[in-house]
Protein backbone atom coordinates (compact mmCIF):
# COMPACT_ATOMS: atom_id res chain seq x y z
CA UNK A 1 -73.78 16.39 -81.58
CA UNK A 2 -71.31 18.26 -79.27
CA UNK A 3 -67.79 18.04 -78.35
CA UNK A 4 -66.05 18.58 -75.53
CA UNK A 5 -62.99 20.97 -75.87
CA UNK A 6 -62.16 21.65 -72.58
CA UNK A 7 -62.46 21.31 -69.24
CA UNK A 8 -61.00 23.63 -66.05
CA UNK A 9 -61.06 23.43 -61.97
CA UNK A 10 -59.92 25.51 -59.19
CA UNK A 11 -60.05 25.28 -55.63
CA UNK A 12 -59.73 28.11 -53.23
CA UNK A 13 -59.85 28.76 -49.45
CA UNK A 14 -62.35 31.30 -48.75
CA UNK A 15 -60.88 32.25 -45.50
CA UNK A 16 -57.79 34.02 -47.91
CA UNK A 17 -59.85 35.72 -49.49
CA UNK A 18 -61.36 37.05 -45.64
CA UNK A 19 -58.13 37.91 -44.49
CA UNK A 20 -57.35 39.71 -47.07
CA UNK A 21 -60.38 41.69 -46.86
CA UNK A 22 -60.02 42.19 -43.48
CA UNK A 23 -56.31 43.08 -43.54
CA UNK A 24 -56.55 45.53 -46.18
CA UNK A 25 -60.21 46.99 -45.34
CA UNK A 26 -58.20 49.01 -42.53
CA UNK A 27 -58.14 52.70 -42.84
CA UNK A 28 -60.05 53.24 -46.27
CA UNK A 29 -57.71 51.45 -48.26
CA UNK A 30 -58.67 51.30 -51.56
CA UNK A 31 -56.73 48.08 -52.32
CA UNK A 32 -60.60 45.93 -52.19
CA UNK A 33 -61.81 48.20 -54.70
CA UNK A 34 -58.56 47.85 -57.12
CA UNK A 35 -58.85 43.95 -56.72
CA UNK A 36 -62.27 43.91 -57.54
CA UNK A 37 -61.74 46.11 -60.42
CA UNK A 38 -59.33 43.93 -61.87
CA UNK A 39 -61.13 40.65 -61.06
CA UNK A 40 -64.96 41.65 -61.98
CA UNK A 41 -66.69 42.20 -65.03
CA UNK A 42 -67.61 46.19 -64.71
CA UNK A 43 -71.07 45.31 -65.99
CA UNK A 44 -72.51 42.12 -64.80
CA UNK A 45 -69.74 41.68 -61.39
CA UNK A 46 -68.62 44.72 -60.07
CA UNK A 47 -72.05 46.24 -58.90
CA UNK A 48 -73.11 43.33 -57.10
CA UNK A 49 -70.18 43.37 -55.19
CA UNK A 50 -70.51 46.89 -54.48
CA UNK A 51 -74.26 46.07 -52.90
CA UNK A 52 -72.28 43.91 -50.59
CA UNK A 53 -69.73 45.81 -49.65
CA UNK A 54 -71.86 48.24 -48.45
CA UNK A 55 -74.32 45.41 -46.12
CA UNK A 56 -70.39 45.54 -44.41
CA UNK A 57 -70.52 41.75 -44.49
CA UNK A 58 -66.87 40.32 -45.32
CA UNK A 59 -67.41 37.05 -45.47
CA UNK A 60 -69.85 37.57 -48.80
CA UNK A 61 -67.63 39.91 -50.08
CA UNK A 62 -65.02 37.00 -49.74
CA UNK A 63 -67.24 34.03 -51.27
CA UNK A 64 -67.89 36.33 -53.81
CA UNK A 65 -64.57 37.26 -54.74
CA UNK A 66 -63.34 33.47 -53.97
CA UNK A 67 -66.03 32.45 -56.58
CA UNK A 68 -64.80 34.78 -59.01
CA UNK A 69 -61.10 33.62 -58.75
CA UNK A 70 -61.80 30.31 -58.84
CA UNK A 71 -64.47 30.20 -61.77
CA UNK A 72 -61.90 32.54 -63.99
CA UNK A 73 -58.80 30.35 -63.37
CA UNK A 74 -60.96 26.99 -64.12
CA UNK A 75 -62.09 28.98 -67.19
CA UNK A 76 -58.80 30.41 -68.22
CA UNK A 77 -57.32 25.98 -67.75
CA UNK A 78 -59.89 24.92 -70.59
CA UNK A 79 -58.80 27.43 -73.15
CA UNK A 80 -56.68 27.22 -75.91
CA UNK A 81 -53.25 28.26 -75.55
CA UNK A 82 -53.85 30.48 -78.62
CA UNK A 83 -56.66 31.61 -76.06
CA UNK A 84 -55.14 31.97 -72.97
CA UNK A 85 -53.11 34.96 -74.49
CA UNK A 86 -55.92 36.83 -74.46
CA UNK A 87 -57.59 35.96 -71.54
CA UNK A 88 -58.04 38.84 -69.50
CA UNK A 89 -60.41 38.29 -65.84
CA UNK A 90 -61.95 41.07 -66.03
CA UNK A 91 -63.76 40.25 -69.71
CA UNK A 92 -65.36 37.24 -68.12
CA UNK A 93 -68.24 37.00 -65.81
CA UNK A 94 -70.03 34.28 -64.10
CA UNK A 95 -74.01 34.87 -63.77
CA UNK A 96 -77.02 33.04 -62.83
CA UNK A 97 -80.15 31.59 -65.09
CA UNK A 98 -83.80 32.41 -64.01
CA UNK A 99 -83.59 28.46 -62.43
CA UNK A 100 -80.51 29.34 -61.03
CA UNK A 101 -78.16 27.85 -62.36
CA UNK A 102 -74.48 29.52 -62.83
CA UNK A 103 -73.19 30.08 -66.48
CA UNK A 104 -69.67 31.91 -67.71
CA UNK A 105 -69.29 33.94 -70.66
CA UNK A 106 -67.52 36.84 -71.99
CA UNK A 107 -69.36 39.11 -74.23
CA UNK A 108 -66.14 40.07 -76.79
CA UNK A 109 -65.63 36.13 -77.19
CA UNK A 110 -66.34 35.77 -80.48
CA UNK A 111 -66.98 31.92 -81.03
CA UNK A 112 -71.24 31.58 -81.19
CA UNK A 113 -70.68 27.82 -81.95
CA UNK A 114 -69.08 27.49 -78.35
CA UNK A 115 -70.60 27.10 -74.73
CA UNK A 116 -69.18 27.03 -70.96
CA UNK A 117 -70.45 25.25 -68.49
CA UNK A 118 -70.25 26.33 -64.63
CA UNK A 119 -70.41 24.17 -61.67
CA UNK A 120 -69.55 25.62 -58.34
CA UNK A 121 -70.02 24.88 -54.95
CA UNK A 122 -68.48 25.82 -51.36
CA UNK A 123 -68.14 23.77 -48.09
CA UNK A 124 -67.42 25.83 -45.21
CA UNK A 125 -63.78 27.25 -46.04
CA UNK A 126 -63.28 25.42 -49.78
CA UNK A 127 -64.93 27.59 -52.92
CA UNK A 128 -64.70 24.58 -55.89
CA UNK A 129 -65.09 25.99 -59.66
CA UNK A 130 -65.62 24.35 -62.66
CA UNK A 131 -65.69 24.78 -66.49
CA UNK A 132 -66.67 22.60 -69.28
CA UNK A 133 -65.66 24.58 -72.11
CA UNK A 134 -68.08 22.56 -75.28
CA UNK A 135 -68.82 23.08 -79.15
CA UNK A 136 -71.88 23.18 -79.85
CA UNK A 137 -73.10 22.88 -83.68
């Protein structure tokens, strides 16, 4: 039997996230690529958004970002406080199954007898994360 011991939403706008983008993508600034560094996972995060970066498309850059954001701070709300010390965004990443559907996990998060659960979903401007953090035995 499992247990719930957590649970976590955020909501974001996905047009901040295109502003930003677009205010900020003037003139080779390398503020994008800082954000993203401190947002992604290097390994499993940052590379895909590098592919779309470079297919010059903003508004996926943005969703992408947005969905990052918003599934780390619904993440970081079903922690522990003991936790949320810890917590760092970049340590976290958000990935799809072979069916497709999204999971969360951090590879140096050393509890095996613990699972998160992602749901996420956008509607024009609103990105909508969340995290069902669960013990599994």
């Amino acid at each position: 039997m499992s247990k719930i011991l957590g649970v976590g939403i955020d909501i974001v706008k996905i047009s901040r996230f295109d502003r930003l983008l677009n205010s900020k993508n003037v003139n080779g600034s390398s503020f994008v690529l800082r954000l993203a560094t401190r947002l992604l996972n290097e390994k499993h995060e940052y590379g895909r958004f590098l592919k779309l970066r470079e297919s010059r498309n903003i508004g996926n850059e943005a969703k992408y970002l947005a969905g990052a954001w918003a599934t780390k701070e619904a993440l970081f709300k079903c922690l522990d406080p003991e936790d949320q010390k810890a917590f760092e965004f970049r340590q976290w990443y958000r990935f799809y199954d072979e069916r497709g559907k999204p999971h969360v996990q951090c590879d140096s998060y050393n509890k095996d007898n613990e699972q998160f659960h992602l749901s996420i979903s956008h509607d024009e401007d609103h990105l909508i994360a969340y995290v069902l953090r669960e013990e599994t035995k």
